[in-house]
C-alpha atoms as a PDB file:
ATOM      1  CA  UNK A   1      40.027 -11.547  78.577  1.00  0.00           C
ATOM      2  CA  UNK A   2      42.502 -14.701  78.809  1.00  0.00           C
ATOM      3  CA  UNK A   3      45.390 -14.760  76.288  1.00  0.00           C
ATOM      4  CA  UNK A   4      44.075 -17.263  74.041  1.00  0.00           C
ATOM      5  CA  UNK A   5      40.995 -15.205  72.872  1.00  0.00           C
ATOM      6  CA  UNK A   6      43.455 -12.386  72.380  1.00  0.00           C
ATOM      7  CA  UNK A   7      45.472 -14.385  70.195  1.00  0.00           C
ATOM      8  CA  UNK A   8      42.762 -16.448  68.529  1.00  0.00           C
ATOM      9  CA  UNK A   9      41.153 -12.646  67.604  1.00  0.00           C
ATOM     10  CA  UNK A  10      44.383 -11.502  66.660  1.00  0.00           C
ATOM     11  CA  UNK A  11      44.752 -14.540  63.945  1.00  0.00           C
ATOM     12  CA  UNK A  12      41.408 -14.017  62.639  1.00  0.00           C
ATOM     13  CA  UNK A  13      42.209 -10.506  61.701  1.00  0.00           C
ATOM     14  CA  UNK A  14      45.571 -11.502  59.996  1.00  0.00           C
ATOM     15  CA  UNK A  15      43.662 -14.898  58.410  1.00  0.00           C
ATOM     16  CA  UNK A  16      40.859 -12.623  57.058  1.00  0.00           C
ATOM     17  CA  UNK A  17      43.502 -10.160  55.649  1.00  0.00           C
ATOM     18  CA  UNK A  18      45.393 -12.667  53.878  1.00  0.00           C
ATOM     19  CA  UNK A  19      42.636 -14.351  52.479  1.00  0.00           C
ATOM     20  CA  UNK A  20      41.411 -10.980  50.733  1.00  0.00           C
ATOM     21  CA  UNK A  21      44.610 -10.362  49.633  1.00  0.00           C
ATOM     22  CA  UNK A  22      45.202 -13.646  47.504  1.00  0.00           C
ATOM     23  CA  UNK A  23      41.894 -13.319  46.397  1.00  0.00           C
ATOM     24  CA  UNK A  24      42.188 -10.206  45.267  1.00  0.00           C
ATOM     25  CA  UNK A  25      45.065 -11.437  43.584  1.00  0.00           C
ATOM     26  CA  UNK A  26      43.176 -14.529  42.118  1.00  0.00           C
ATOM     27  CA  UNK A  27      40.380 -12.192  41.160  1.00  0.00           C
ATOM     28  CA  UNK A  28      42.595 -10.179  39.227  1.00  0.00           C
ATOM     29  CA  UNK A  29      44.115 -13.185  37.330  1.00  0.00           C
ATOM     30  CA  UNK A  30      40.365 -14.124  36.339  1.00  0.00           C
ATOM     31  CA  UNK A  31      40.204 -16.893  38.749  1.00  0.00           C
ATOM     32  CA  UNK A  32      37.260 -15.654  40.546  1.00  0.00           C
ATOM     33  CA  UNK A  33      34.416 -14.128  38.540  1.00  0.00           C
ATOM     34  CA  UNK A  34      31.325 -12.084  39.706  1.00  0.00           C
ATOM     35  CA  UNK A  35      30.909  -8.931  41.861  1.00  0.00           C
ATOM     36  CA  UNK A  36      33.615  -9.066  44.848  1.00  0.00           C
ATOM     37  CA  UNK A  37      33.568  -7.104  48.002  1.00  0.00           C
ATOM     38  CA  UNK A  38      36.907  -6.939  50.324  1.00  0.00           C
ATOM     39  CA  UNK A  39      36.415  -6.714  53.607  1.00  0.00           C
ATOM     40  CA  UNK A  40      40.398  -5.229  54.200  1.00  0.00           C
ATOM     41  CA  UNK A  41      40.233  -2.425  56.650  1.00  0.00           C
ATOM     42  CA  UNK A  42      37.405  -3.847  58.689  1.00  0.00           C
ATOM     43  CA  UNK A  43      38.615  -6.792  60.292  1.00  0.00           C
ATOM     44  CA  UNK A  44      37.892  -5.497  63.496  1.00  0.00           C
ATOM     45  CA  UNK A  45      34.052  -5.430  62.995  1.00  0.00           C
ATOM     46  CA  UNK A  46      33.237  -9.042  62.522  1.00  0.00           C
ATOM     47  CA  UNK A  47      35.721 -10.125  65.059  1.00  0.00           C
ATOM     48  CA  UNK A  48      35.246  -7.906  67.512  1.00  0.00           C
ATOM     49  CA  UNK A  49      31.654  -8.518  67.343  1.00  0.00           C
ATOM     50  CA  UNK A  50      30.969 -12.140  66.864  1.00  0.00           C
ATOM     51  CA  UNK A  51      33.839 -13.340  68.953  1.00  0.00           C
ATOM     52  CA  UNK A  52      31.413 -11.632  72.170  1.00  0.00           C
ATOM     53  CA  UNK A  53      28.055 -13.928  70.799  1.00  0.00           C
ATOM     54  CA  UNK A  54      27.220 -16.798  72.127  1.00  0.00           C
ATOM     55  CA  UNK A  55      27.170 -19.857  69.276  1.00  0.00           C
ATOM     56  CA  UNK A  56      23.520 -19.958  69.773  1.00  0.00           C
ATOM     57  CA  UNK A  57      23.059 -16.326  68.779  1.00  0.00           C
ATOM     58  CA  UNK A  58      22.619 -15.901  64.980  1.00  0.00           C
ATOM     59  CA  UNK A  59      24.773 -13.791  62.750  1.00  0.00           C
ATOM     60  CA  UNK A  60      23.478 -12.599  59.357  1.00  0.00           C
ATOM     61  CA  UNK A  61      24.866 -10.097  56.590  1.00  0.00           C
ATOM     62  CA  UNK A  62      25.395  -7.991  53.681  1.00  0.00           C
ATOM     63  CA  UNK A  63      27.432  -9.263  50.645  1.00  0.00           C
ATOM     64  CA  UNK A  64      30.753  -8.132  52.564  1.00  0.00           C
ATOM     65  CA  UNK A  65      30.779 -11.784  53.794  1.00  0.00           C
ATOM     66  CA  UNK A  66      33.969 -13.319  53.784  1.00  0.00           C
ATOM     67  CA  UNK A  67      35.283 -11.979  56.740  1.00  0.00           C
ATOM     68  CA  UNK A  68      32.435 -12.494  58.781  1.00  0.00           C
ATOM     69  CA  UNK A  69      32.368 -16.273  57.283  1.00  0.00           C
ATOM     70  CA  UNK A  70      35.608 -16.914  58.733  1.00  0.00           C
ATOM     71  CA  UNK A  71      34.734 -15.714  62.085  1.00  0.00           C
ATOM     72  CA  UNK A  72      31.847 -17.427  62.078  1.00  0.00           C
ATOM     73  CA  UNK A  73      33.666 -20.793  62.038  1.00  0.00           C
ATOM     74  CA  UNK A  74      33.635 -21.776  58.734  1.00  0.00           C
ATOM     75  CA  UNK A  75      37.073 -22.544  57.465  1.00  0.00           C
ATOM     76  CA  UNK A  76      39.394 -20.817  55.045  1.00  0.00           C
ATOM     77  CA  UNK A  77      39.068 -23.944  52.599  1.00  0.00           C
ATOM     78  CA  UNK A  78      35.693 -23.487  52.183  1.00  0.00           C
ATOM     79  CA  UNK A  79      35.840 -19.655  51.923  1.00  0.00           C
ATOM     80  CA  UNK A  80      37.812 -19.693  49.371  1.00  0.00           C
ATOM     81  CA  UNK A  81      36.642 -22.625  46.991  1.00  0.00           C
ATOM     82  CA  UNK A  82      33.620 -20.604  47.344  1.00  0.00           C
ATOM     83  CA  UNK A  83      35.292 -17.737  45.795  1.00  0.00           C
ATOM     84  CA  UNK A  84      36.837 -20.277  43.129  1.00  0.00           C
ATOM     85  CA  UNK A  85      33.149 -21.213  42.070  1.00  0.00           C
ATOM     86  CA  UNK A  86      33.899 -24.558  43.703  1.00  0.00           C
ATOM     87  CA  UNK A  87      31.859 -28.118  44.812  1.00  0.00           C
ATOM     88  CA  UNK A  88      33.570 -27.659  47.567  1.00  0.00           C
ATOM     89  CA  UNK A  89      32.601 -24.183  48.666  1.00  0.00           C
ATOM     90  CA  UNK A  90      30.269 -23.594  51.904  1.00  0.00           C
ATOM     91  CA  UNK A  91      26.964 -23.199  49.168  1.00  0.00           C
ATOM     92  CA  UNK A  92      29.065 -25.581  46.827  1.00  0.00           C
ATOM     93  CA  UNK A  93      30.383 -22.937  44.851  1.00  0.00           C
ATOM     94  CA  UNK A  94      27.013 -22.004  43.422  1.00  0.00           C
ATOM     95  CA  UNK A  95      27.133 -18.642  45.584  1.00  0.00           C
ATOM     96  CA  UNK A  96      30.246 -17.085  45.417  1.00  0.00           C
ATOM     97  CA  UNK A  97      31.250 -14.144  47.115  1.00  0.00           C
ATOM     98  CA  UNK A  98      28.041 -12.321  48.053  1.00  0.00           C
ATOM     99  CA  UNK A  99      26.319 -15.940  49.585  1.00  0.00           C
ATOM    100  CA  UNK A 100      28.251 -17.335  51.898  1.00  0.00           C
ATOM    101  CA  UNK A 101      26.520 -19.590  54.708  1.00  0.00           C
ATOM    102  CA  UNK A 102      26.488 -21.926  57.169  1.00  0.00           C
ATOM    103  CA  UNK A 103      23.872 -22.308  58.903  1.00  0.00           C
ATOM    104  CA  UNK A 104      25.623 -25.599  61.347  1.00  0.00           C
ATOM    105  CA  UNK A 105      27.443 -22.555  62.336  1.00  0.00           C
ATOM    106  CA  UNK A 106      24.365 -20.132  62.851  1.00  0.00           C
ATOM    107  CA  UNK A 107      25.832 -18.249  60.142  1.00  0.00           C
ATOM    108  CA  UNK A 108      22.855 -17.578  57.995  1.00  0.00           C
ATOM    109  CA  UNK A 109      24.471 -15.768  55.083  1.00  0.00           C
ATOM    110  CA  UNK A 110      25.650 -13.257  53.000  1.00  0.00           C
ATOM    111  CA  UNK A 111      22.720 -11.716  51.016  1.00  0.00           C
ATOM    112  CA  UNK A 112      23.235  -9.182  47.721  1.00  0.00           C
ATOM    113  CA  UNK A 113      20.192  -7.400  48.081  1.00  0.00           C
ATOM    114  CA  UNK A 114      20.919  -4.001  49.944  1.00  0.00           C
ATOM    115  CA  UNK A 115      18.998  -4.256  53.030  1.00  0.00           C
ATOM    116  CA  UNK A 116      17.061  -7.166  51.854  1.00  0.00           C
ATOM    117  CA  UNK A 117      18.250  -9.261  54.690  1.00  0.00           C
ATOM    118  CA  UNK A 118      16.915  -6.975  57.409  1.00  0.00           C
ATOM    119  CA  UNK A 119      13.477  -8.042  57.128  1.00  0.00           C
ATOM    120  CA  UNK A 120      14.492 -11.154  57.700  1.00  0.00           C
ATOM    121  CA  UNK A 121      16.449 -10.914  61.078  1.00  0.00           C
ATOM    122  CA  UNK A 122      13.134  -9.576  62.654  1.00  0.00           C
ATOM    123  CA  UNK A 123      11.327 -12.425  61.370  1.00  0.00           C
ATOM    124  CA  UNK A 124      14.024 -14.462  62.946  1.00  0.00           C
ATOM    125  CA  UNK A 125      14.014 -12.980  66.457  1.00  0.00           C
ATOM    126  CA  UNK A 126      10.183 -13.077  66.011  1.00  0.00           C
ATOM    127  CA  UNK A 127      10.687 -17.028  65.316  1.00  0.00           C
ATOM    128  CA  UNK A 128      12.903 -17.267  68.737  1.00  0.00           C
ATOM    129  CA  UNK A 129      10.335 -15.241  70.548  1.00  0.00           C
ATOM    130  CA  UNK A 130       7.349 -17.840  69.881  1.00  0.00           C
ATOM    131  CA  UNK A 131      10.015 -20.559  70.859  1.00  0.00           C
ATOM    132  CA  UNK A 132      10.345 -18.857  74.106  1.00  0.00           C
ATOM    133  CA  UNK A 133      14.041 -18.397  73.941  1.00  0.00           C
ATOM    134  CA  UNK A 134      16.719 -15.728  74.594  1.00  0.00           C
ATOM    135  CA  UNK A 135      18.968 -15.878  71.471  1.00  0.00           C
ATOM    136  CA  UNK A 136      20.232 -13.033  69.850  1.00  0.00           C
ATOM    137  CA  UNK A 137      19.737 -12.478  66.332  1.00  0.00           C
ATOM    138  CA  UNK A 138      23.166 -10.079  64.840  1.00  0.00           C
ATOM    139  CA  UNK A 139      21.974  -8.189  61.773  1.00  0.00           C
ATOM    140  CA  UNK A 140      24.972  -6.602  60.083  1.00  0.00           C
ATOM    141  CA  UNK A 141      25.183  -3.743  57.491  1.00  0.00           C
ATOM    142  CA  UNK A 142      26.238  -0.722  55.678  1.00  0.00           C
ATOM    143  CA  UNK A 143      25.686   2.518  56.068  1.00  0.00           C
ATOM    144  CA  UNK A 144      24.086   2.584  52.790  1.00  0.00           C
ATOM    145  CA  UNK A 145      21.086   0.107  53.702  1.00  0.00           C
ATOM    146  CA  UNK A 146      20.397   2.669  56.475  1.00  0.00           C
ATOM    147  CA  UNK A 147      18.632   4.915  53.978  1.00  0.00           C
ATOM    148  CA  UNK A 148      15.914   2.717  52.270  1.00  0.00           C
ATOM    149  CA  UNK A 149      12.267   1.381  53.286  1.00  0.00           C
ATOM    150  CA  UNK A 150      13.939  -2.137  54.538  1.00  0.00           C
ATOM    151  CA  UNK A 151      15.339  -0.592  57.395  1.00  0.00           C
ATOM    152  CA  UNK A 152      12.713   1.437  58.575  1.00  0.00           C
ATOM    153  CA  UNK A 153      10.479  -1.145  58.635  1.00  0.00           C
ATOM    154  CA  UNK A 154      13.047  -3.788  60.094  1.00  0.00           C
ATOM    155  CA  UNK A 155      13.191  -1.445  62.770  1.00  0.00           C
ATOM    156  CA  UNK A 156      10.210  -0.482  63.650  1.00  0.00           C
ATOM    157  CA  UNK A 157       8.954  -4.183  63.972  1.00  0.00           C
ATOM    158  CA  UNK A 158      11.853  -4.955  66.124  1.00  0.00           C
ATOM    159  CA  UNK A 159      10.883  -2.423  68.582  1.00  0.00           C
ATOM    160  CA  UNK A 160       7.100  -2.629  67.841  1.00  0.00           C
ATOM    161  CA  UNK A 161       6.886  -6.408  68.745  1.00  0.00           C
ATOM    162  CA  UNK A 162      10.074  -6.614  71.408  1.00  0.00           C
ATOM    163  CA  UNK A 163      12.561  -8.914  69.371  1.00  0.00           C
ATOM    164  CA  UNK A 164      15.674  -9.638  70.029  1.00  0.00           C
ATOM    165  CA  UNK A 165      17.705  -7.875  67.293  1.00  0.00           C
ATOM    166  CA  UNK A 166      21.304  -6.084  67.448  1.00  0.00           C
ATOM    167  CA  UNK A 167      21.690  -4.190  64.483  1.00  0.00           C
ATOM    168  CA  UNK A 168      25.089  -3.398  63.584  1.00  0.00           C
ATOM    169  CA  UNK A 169      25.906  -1.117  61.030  1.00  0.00           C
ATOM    170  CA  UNK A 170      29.566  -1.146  59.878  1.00  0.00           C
ATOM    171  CA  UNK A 171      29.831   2.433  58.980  1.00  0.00           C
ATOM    172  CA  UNK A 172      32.949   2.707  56.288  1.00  0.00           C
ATOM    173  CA  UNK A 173      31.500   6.157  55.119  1.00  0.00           C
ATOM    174  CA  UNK A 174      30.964   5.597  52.080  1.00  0.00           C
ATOM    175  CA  UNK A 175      27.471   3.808  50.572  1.00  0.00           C
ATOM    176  CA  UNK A 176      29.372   2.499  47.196  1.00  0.00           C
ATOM    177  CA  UNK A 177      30.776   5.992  45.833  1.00  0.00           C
ATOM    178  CA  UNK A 178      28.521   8.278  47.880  1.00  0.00           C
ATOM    179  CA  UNK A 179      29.855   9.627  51.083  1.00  0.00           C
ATOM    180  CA  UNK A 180      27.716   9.300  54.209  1.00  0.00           C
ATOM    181  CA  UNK A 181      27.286  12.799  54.703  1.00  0.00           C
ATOM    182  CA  UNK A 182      25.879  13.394  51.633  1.00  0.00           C
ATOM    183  CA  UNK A 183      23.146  10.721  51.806  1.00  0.00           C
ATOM    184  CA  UNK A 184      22.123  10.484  54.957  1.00  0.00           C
ATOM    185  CA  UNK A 185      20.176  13.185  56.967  1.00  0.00           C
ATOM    186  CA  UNK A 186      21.685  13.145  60.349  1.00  0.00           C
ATOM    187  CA  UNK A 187      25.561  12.475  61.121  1.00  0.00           C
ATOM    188  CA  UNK A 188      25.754   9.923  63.544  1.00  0.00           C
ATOM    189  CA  UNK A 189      23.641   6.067  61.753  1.00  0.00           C
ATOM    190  CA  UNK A 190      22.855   5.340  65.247  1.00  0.00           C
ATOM    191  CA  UNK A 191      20.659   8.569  65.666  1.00  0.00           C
ATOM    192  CA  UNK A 192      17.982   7.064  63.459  1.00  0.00           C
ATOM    193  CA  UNK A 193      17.117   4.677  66.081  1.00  0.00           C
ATOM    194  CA  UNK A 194      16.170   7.486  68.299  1.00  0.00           C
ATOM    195  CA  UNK A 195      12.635   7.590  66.071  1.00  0.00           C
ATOM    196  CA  UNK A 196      11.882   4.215  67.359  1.00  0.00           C
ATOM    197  CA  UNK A 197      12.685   4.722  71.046  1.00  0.00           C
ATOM    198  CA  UNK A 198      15.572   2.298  70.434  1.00  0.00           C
ATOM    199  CA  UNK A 199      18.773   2.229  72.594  1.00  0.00           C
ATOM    200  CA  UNK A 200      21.895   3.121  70.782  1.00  0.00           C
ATOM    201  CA  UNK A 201      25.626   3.208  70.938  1.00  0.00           C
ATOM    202  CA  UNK A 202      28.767   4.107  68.568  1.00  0.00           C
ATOM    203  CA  UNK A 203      32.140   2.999  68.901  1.00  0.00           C
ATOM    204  CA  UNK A 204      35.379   3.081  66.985  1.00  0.00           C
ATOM    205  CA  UNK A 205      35.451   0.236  64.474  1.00  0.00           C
ATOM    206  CA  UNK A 206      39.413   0.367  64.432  1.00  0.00           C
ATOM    207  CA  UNK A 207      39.679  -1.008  67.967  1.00  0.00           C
ATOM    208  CA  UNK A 208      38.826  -4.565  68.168  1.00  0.00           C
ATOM    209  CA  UNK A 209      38.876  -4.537  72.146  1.00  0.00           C
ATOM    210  CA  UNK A 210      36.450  -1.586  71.864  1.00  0.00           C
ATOM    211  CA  UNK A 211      34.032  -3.510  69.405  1.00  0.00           C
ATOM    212  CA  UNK A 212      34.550  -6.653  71.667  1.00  0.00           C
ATOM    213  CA  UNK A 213      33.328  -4.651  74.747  1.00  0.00           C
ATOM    214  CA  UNK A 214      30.363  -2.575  73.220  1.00  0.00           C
ATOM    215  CA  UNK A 215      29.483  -5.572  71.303  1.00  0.00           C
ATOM    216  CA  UNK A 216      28.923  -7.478  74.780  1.00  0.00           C
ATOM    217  CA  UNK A 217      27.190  -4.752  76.414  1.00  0.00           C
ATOM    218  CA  UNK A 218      24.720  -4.832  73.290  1.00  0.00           C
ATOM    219  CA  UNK A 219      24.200  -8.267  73.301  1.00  0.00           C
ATOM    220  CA  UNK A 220      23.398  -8.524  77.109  1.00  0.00           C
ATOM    221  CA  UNK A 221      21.271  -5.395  76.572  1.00  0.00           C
ATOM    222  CA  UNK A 222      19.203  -7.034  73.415  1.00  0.00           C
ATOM    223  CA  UNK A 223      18.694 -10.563  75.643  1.00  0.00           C
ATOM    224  CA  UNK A 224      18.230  -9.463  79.045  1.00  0.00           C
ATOM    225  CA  UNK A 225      15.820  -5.972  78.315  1.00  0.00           C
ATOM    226  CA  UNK A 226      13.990  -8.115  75.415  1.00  0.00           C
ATOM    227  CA  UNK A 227      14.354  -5.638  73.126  1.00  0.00           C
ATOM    228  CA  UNK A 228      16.303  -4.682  70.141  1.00  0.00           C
ATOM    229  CA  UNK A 229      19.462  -2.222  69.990  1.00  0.00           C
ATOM    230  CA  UNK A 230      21.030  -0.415  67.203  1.00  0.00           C
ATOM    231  CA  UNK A 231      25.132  -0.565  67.008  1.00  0.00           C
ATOM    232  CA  UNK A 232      27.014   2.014  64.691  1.00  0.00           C
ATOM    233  CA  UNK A 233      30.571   0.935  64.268  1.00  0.00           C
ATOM    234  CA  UNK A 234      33.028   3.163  62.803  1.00  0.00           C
ATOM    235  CA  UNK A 235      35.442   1.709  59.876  1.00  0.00           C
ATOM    236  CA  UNK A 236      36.958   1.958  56.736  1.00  0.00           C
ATOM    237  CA  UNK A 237      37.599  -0.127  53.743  1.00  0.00           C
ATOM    238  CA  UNK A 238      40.845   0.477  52.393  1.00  0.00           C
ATOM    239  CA  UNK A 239      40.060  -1.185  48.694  1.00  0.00           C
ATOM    240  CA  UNK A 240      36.880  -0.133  46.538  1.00  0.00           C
ATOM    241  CA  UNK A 241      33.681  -1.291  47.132  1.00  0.00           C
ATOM    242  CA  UNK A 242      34.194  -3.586  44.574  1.00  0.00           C
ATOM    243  CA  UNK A 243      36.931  -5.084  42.556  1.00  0.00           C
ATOM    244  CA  UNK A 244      35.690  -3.008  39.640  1.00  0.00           C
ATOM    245  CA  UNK A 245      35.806   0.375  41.601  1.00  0.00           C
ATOM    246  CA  UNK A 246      37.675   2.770  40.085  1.00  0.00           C
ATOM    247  CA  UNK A 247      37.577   5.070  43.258  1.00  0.00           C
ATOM    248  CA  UNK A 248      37.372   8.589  41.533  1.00  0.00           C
ATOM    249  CA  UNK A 249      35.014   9.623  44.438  1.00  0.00           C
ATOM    250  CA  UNK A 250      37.726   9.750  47.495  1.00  0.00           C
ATOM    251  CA  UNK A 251      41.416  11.356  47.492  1.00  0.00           C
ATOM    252  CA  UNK A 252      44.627   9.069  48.305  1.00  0.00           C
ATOM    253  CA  UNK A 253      45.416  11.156  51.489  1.00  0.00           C
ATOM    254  CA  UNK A 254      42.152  10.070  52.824  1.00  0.00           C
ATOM    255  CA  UNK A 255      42.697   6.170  52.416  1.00  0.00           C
ATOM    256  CA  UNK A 256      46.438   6.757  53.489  1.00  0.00           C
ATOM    257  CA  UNK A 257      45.169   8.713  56.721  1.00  0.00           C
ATOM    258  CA  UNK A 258      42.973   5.635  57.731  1.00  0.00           C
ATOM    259  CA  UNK A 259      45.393   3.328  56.840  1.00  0.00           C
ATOM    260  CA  UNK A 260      47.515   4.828  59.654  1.00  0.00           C
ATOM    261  CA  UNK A 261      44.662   3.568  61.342  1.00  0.00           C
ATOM    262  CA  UNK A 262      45.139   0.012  60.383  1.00  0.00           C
ATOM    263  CA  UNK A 263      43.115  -2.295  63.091  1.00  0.00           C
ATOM    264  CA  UNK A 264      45.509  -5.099  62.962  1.00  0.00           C
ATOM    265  CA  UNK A 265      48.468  -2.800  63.900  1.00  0.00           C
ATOM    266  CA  UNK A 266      46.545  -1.165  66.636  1.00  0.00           C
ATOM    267  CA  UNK A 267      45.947  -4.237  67.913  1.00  0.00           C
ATOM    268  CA  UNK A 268      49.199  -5.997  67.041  1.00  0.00           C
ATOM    269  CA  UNK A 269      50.800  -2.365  69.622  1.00  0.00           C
ATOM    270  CA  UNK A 270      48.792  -3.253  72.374  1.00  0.00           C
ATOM    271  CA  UNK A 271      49.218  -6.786  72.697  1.00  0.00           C
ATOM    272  CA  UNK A 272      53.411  -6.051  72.779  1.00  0.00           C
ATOM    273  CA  UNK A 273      52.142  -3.578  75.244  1.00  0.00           C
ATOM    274  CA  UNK A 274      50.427  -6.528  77.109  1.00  0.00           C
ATOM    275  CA  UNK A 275      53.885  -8.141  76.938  1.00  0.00           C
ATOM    276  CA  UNK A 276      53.307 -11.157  74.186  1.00  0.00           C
ATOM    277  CA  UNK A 277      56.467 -11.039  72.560  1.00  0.00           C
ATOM    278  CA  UNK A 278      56.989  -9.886  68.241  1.00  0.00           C
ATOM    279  CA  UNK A 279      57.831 -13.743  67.557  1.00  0.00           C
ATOM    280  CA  UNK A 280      55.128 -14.722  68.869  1.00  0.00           C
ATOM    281  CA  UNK A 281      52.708 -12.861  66.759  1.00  0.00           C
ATOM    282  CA  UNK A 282      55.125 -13.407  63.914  1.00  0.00           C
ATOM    283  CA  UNK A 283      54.319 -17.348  64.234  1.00  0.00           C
ATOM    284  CA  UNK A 284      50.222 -16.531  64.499  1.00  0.00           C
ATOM    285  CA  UNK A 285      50.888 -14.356  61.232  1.00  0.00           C
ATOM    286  CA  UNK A 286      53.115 -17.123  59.223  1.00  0.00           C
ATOM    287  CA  UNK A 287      50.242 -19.514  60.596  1.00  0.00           C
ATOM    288  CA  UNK A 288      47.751 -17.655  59.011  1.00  0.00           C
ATOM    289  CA  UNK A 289      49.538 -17.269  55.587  1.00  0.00           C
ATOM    290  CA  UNK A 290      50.395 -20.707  55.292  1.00  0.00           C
ATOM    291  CA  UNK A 291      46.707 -22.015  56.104  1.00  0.00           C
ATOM    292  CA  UNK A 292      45.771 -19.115  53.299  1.00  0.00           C
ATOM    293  CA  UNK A 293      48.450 -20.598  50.986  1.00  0.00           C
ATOM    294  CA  UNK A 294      46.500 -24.361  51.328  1.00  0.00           C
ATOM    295  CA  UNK A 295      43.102 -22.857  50.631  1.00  0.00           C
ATOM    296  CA  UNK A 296      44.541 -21.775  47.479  1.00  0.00           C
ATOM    297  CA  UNK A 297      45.586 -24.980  46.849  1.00  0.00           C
ATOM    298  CA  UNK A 298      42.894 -26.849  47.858  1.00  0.00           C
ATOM    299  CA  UNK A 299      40.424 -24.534  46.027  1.00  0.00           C
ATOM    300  CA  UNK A 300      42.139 -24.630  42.874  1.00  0.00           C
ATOM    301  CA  UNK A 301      42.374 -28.748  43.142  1.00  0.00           C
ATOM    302  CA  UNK A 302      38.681 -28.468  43.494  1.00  0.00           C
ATOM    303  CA  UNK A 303      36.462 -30.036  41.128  1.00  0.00           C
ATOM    304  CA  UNK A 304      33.431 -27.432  39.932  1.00  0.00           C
ATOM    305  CA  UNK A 305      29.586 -28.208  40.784  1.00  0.00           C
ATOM    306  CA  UNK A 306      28.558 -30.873  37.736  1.00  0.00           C
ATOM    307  CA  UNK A 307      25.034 -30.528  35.654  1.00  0.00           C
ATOM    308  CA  UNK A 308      23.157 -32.649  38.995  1.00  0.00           C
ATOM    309  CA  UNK A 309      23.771 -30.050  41.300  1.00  0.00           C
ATOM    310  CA  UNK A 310      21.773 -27.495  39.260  1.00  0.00           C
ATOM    311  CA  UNK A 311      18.527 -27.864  40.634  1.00  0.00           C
ATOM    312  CA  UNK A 312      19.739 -29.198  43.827  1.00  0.00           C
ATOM    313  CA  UNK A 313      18.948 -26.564  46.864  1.00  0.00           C
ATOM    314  CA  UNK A 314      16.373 -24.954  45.751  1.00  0.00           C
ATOM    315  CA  UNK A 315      13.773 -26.235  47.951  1.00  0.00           C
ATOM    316  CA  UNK A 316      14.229 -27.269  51.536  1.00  0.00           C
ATOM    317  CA  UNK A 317      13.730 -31.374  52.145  1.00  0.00           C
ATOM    318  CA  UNK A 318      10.471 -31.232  54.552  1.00  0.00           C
ATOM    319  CA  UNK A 319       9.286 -34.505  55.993  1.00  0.00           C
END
């Protein structure tokens, strides 16, 4: 991999865990209202994985969303006015946290129903199968969505009818408060894609170079075999589920243990060990807090969405 994807991936970790910190922050000082879901401990996922798609390859998700917005493409402005409840926001504030988009950017949301938006990855694979084309569609979720009728039957389609689906489910073992283990019936996600005859892989979540890798080998799997292929990566969230969890359902010396784990200091070690210097990756780091520090701003000199835009966007403009 050449040393400006290393770096690039390295500031999109660091930009993504910034930005949750300040708005965790701005949450806290009732800036930001609604349901909000850090994505701190993950980082690797989303960047990992969408920095191996090609930008014709979709990317859709679960309401964790604002790291894989940024990753996507869309920019840290529009992130975050979107977390203010701003015009200016990538849905023009009207979304929030859980419905981020961008679809310019084949980034085709965010969605707050568990497992709702699985459905609707097969139908778009089924869409680029018609077409006659080879993009991907990338279906992220949580473990949680793993254990109710949308996935089964998102599935099961895939494989039924050939699409061209990579599942991906970011395993941070816990569905809300409930720990994998005691929800789900077998120990590994990826074994329930056995009962479709569906190829599978798991990998370590805390690694980005190890999510970049398998994440390419999926993707070339899913467009060259024509069929789907289920991808169980291993994290951790190191905040609640939510802003409101009170977290009675895991001990301290667990987060602390994964935190030892932390994906941007794994890979922060290993690119000193690929001889890029500490001041360098200081500079990518100070970059990314200062273009944090001007969404802020920017967000919070944001005007909100007036009266007019209240029915706007509600149906599509067809000719």
């Amino acid at each position: 991999m050449k040393n400006e994807k290393l770096l690039q991936m390295y500031y999109e970790m660091v930009l993504i865990r910034r930005l949750e910190e300040r708005g965790a922050e701005l949450y806290q000082a009732g800036k930001i209202g609604g349901f909000m879901h850090l994505y701190i401990g993950q980082e690797a996922v989303s960047t990992g994985l969408i920095a191996a798609r090609e930008p014709r390859d979709r990317v859709i998700t679960a309401y964790r969303d604002h790291g894989v917005a940024l990753n996507c493409g869309i920019s840290a402005n529009e992130v975050m006015a979107e977390l203010l409840g701003k015009i200016t926001g990538t849905s023009k504030g009207k979304g929030g946290s859980m419905h981020m988009a961008d679809t310019s950017k084949n980034f085709w949301g965010g969605h707050a129903i568990v497992g709702g938006h699985l459905p609707i990855a097969s139908g778009f694979a089924l869409g680029d199968q018609y077409a006659g084309n080879d993009n991907v569609t990338i279906c992220m979720f949580g473990d949680g969505a793993t254990n109710i009728g949308y996935f089964h039957e998102a599935l099961n389609l895939s494989k039924t009818w050939n699409l061209r689906v990579l599942w991906v489910c970011e395993n941070n073992q816990y569905g809300m408060g409930t720990a994998v283990d005691r929800a789900s019936a077998v120990s590994q996600i990826r074994q329930k894609a056995e009962g479709y005859g569906m190829a599978n892989n798991r990998v370590d979540g805390m690694d980005v170079l190890q999510v970049y890798e398998a994440s390419q080998k999926a993707i070339e799997h899913v467009r060259t075999k024509k069929e789907p292929f289920l991808l169980e990566i291993m994290t951790y969230r190191f905040r609640g589920h939510s802003m409101g969890d009170p977290e009675r359902y895991r001990k301290q010396d667990e987060v602390k243990k994964w935190e030892e784990s932390d994906p941007i200091g794994i890979f922060h070690q290993k690119l000193v060990e690929d001889h890029f210097s500490v001041s360098q990756l200081d500079e990518i780091v100070a970059r990314a807090e200062g273009e944090v520090a001007r969404a802020v701003e920017f967000a919070e000199a944001s005007p909100e969405p007036g009266m007019d835009e209240l029915f706007k966007d509600i149906y599509t403009d067809a000719d």
